[in-house]
C-alpha atoms as a PDB file:
ATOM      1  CA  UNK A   1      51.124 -16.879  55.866  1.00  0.00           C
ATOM      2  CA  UNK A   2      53.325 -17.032  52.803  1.00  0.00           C
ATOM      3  CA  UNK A   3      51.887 -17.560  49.122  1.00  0.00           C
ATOM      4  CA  UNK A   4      53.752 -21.272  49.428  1.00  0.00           C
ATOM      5  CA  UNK A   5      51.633 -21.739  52.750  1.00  0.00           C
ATOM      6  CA  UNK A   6      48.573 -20.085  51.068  1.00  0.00           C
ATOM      7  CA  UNK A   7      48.769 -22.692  47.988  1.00  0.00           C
ATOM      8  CA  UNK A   8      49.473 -25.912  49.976  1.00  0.00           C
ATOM      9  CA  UNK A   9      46.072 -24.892  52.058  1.00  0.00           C
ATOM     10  CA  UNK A  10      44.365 -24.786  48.969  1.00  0.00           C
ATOM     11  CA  UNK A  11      45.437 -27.708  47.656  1.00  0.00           C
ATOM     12  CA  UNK A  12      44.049 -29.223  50.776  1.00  0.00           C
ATOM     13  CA  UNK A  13      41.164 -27.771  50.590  1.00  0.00           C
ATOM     14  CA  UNK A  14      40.350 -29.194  46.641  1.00  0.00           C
ATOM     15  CA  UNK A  15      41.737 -32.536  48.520  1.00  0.00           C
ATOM     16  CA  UNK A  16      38.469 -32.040  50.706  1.00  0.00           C
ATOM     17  CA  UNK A  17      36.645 -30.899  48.028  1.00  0.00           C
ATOM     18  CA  UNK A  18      37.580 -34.275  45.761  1.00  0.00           C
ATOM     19  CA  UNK A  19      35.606 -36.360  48.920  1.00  0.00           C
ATOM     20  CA  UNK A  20      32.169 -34.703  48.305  1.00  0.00           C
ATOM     21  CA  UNK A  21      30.278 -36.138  45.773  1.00  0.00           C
ATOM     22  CA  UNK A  22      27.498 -35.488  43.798  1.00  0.00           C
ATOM     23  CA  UNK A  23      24.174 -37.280  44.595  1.00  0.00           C
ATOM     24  CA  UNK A  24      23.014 -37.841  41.437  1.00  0.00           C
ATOM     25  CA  UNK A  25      26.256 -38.027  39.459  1.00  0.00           C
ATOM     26  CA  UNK A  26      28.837 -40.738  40.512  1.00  0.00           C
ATOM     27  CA  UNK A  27      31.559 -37.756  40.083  1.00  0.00           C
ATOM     28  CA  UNK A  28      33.312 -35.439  43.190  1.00  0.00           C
ATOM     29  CA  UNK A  29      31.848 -32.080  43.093  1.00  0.00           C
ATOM     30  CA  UNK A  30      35.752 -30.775  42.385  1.00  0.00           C
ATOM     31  CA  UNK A  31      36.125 -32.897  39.355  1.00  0.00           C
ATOM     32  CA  UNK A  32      32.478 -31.908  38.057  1.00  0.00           C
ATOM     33  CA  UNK A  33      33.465 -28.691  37.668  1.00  0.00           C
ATOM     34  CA  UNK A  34      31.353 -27.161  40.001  1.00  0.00           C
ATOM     35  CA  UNK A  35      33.637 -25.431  42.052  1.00  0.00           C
ATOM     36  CA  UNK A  36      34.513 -21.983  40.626  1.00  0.00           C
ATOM     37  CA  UNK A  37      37.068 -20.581  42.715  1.00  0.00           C
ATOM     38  CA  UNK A  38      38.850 -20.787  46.217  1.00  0.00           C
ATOM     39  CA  UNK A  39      39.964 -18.275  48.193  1.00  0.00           C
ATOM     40  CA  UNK A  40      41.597 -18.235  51.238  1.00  0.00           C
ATOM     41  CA  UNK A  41      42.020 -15.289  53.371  1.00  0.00           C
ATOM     42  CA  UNK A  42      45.339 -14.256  55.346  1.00  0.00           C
ATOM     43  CA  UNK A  43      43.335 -14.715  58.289  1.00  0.00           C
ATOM     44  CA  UNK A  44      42.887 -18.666  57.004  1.00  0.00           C
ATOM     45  CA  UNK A  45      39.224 -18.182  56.191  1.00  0.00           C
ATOM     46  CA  UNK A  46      37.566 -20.232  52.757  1.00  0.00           C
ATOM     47  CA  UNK A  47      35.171 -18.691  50.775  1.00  0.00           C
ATOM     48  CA  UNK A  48      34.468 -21.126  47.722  1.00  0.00           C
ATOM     49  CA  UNK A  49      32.484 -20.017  44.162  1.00  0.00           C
ATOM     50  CA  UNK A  50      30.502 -22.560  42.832  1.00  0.00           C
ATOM     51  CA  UNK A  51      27.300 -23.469  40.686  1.00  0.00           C
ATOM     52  CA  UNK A  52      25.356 -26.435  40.979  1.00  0.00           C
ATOM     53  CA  UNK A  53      24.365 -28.713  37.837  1.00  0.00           C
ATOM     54  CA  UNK A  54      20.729 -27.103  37.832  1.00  0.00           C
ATOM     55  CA  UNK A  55      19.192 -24.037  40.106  1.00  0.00           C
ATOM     56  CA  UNK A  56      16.723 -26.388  41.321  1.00  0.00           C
ATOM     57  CA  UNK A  57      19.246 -28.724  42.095  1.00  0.00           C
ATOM     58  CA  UNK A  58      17.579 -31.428  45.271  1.00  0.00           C
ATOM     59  CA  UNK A  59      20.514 -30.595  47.235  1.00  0.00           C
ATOM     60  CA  UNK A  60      21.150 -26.750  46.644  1.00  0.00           C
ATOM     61  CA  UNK A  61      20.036 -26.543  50.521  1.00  0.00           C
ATOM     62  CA  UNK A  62      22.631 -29.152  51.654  1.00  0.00           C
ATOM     63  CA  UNK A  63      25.434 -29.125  49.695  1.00  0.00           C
ATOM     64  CA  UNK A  64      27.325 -25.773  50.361  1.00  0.00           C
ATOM     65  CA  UNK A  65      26.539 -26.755  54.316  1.00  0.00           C
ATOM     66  CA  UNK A  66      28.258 -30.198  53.710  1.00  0.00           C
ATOM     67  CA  UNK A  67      30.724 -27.999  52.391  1.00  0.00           C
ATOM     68  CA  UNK A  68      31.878 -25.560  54.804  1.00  0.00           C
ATOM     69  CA  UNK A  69      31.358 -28.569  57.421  1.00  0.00           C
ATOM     70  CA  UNK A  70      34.472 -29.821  55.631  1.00  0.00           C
ATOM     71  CA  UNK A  71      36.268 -27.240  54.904  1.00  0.00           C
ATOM     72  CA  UNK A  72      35.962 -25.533  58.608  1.00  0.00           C
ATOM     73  CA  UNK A  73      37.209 -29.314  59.884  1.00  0.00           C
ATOM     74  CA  UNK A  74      41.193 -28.639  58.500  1.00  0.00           C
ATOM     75  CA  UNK A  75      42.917 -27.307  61.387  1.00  0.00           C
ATOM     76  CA  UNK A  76      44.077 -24.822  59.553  1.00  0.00           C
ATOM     77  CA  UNK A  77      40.849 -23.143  58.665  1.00  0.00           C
ATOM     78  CA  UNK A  78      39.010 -20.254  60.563  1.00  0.00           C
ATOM     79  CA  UNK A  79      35.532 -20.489  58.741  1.00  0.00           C
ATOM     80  CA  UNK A  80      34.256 -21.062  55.587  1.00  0.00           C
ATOM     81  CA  UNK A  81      31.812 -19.687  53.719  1.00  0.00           C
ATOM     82  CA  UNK A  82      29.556 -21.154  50.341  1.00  0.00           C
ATOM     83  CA  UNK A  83      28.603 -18.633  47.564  1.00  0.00           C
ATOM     84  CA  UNK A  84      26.540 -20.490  44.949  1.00  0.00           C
ATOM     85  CA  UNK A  85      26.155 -18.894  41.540  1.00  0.00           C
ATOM     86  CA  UNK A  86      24.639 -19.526  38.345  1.00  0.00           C
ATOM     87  CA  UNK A  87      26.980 -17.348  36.265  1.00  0.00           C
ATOM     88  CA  UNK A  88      28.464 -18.386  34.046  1.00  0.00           C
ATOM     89  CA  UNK A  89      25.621 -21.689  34.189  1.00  0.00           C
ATOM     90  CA  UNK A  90      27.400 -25.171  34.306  1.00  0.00           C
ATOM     91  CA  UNK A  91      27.727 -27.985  31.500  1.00  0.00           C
ATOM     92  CA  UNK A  92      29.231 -30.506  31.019  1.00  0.00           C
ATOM     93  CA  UNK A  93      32.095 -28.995  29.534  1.00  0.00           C
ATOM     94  CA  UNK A  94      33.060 -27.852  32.507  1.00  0.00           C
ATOM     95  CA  UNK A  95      34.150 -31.623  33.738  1.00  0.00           C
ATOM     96  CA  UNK A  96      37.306 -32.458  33.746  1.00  0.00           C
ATOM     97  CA  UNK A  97      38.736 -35.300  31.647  1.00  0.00           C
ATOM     98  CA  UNK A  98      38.829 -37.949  34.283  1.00  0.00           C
ATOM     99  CA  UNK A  99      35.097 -37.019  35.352  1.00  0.00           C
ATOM    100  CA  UNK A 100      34.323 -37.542  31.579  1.00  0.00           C
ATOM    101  CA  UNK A 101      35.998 -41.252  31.340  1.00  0.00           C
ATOM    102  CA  UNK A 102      34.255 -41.993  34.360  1.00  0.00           C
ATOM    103  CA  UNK A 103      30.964 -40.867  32.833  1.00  0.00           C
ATOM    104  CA  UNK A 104      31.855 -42.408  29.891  1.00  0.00           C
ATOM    105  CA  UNK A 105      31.528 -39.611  27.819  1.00  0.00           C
ATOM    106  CA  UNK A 106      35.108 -39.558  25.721  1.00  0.00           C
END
């Protein structure tokens, strides 16, 4: 797979990504800032970083199976594969601008 191949997957998978929302926050997880990093493997495997808004988060059991459920549904994807971590820990900082005009926060 070529690095042009390799950035239009992961733009796909962020596209996924923007359709998973939040429960408790009317923002996409993506937009949040709660997504660290994607990787995807030559082999067309995911493995996405992320943190949740708080460790004891009501969906920390859920979310990263929600996840890799739709992630692993683009044809192009093997598997997929959730690491949650706490470092560094999230705020709201970490939203991007359009999360904060939704949230009304600029």
């Amino acid at each position: 797979m070529t690095d042009k191949q390799l950035d239009e997957l992961g733009d796909k998978i962020v596209g996924v990504l923007k359709t998973i929302y939040d429960p408790e926050i009317p923002v996409d997880i993506y937009e949040l800032g709660l997504i660290y990093d994607v990787f995807v493997s030559e082999e067309n495997d995911a493995k996405i970083l992320m943190t949740l808004t708080s460790p004891n988060c009501p969906v920390a059991e859920s979310l990263p199976v929600d996840i890799e459920n739709k992630v692993k549904s683009l044809e192009e994807i093997n598997n997929c594969e959730v690491e949650i971590t706490f470092d560094p820990t999230w705020t709201n900082e970490m939203m991007s601008e359009e999360a904060k005009l939704e949230l009304g926060m600029l």
